[in-house]
Protein backbone atom coordinates (compact mmCIF):
# COMPACT_ATOMS: atom_id res chain seq x y z
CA UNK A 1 84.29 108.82 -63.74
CA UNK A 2 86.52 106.02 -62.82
CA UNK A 3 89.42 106.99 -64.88
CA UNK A 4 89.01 110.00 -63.52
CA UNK A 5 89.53 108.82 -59.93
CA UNK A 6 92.47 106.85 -60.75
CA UNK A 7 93.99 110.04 -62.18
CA UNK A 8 93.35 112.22 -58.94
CA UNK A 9 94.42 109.16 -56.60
CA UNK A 10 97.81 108.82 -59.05
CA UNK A 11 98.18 112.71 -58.93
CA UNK A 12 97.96 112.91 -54.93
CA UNK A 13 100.26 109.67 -54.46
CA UNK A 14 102.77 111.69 -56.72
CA UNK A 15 102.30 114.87 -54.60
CA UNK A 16 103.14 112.97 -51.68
CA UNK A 17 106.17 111.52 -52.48
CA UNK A 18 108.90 113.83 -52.02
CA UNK A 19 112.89 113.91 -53.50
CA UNK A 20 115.87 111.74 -51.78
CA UNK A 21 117.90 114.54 -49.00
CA UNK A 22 121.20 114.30 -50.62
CA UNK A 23 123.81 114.38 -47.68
CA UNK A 24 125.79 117.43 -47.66
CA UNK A 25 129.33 117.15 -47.54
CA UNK A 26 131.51 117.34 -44.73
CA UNK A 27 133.45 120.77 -44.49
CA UNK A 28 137.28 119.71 -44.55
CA UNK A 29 139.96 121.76 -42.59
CA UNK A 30 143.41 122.53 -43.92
CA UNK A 31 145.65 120.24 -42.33
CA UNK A 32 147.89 121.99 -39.73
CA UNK A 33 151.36 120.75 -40.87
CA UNK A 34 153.28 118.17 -43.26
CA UNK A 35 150.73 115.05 -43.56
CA UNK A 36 152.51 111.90 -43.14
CA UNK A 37 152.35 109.40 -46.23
CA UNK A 38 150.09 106.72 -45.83
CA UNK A 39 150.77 102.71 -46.31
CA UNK A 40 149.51 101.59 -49.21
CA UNK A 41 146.36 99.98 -48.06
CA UNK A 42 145.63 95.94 -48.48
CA UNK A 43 142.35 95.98 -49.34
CA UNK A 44 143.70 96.88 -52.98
CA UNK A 45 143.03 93.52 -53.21
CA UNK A 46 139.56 92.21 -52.72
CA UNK A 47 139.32 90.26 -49.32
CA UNK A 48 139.76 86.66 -49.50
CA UNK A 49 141.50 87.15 -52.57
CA UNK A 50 145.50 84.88 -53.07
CA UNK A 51 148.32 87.04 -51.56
CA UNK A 52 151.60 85.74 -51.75
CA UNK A 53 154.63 87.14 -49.38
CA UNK A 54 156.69 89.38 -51.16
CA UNK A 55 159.72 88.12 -49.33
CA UNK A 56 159.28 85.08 -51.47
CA UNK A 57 162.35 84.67 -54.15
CA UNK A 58 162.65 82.20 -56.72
CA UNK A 59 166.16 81.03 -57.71
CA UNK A 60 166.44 79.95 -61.16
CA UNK A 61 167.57 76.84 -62.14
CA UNK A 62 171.81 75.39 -62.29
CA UNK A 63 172.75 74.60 -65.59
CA UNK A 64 173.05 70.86 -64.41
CA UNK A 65 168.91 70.81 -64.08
CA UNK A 66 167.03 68.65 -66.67
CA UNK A 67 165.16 71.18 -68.71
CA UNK A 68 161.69 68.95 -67.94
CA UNK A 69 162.17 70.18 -64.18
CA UNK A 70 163.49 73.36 -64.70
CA UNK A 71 160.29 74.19 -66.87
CA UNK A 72 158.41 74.17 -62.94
CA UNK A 73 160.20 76.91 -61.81
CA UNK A 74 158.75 80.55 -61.56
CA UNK A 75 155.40 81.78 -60.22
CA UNK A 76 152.51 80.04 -61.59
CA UNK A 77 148.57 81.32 -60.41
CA UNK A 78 145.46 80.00 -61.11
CA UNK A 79 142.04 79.04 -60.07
CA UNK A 80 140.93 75.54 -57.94
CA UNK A 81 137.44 74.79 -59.24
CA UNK A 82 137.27 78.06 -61.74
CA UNK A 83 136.66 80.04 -58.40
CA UNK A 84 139.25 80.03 -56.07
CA UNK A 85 142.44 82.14 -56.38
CA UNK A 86 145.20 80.71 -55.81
CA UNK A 87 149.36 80.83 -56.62
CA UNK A 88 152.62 78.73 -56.37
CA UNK A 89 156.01 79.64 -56.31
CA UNK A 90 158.45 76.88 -57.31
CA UNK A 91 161.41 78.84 -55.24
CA UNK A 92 164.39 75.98 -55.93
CA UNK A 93 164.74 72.82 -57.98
CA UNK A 94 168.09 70.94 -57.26
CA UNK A 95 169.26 68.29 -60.25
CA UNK A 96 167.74 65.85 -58.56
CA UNK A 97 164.55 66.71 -58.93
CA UNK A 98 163.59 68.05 -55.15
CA UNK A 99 162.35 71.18 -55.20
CA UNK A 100 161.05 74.13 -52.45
CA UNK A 101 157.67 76.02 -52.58
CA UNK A 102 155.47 78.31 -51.31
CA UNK A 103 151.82 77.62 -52.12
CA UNK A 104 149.22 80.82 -51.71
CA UNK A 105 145.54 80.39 -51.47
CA UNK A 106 142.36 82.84 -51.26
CA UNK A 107 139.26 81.54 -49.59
CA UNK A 108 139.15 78.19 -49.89
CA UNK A 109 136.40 76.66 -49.34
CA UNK A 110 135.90 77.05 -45.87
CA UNK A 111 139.23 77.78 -45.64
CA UNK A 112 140.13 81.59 -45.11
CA UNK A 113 143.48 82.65 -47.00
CA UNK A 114 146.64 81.67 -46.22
CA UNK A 115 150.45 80.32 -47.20
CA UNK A 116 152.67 77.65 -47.05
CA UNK A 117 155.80 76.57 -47.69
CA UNK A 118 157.00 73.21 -48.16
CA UNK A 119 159.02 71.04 -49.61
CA UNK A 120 158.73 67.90 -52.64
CA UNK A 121 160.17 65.85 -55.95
CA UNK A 122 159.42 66.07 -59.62
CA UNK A 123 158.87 62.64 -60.85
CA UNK A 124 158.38 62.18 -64.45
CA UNK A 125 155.79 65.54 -65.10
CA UNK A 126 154.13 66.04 -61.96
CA UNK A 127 155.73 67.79 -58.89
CA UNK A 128 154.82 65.99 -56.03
CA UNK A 129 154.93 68.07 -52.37
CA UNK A 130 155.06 66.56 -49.46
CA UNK A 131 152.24 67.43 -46.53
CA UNK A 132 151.68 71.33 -46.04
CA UNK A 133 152.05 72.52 -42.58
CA UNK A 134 148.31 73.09 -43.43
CA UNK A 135 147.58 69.25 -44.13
CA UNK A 136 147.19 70.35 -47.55
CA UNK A 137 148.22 67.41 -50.35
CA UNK A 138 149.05 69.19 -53.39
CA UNK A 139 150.38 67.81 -56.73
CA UNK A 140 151.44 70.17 -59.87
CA UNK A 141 152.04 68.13 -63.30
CA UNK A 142 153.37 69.59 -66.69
CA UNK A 143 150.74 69.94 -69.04
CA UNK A 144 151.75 69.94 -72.70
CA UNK A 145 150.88 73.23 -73.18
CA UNK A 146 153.03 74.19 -70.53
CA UNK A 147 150.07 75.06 -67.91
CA UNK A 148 150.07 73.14 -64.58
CA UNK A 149 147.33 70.78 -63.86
CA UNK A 150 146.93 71.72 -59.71
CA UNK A 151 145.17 69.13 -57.80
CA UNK A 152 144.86 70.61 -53.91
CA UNK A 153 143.90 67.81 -51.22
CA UNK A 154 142.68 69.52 -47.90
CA UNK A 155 139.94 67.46 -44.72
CA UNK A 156 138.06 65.15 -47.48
CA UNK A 157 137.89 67.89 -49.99
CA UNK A 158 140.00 67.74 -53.48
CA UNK A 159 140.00 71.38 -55.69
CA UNK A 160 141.77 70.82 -58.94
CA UNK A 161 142.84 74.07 -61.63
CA UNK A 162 144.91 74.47 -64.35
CA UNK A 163 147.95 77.60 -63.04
CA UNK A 164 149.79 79.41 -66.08
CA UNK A 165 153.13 80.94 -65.19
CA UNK A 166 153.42 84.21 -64.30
């Protein structure tokens, strides 16, 4: 008798559920005229993710640049901690060993995105930038595999990555 009250209560709790309403979909109209192209959209990249300005130009290296600081230049990308996007361009590097960048980031800690562009020197394998307008302290050195070992510097808080070159 028991079993077969459990099987009449299952039975009506089944009756009384009913199928999802699927929403029905909007009826669209024929547009009216030409349709204007539309901008390709940002959010092709997911938010908070590393975008760099695509104004940004890198000018390869004179002849007269040691090949040990010539190897910095390009566009190198990465991740501070294994989980923060982030990118350099290493725009100019002169024979003596100053160079120009522009360092991307995605969320950052509690940092939203952003970009900088500054200025520093290579000395022996690390390129060493001075302060970002950001306060950032950032210092790229020459791995032998030819990654970049990125150490990022920001209000008591110190993200280090390894960037390959783009």
């Amino acid at each position: 008798m028991r079993n077969t009250m459990l099987g009449l209560a299952a039975l009506a709790l089944a009756a009384c559920q009913s199928a999802p309403v699927e929403p029905q979909p909007a009826a669209v109209e024929p547009a009216s005229g030409p349709v204007a192209p539309q901008p390709a959209l940002a959010a092709a990249a997911p938010a908070g993710s590393t975008i760099m300005d695509t104004s940004v130009t890198i000018t390869p290296p004179a002849k007269g640049v040691p090949a040990k600081y010539a190897a910095f230049s390009g566009m190198w990308a990465g991740r501070l901690e294994g989980a923060y996007e982030a990118k350099v361009a290493v725009q100019t590097i002169s024979a003596n060993s100053k160079v120009t960048v522009t360092f991307a980031w995605g969320n950052l800690g509690d940092n939203n995105p952003g970009e900088a562009a500054g200025e520093g020197r290579i000395v022996g394998s690390t390129l060493k930038l001075g302060r970002l307008p950001n306060g950032a302290d950032i210092s790229l050195t020459m791995m032998p595999d030819g990654t970049l070992s990125v150490t990022y510097a920001l209000a008591g808080q110190t993200y280090r990555g390894a960037f390959i070159k783009q």
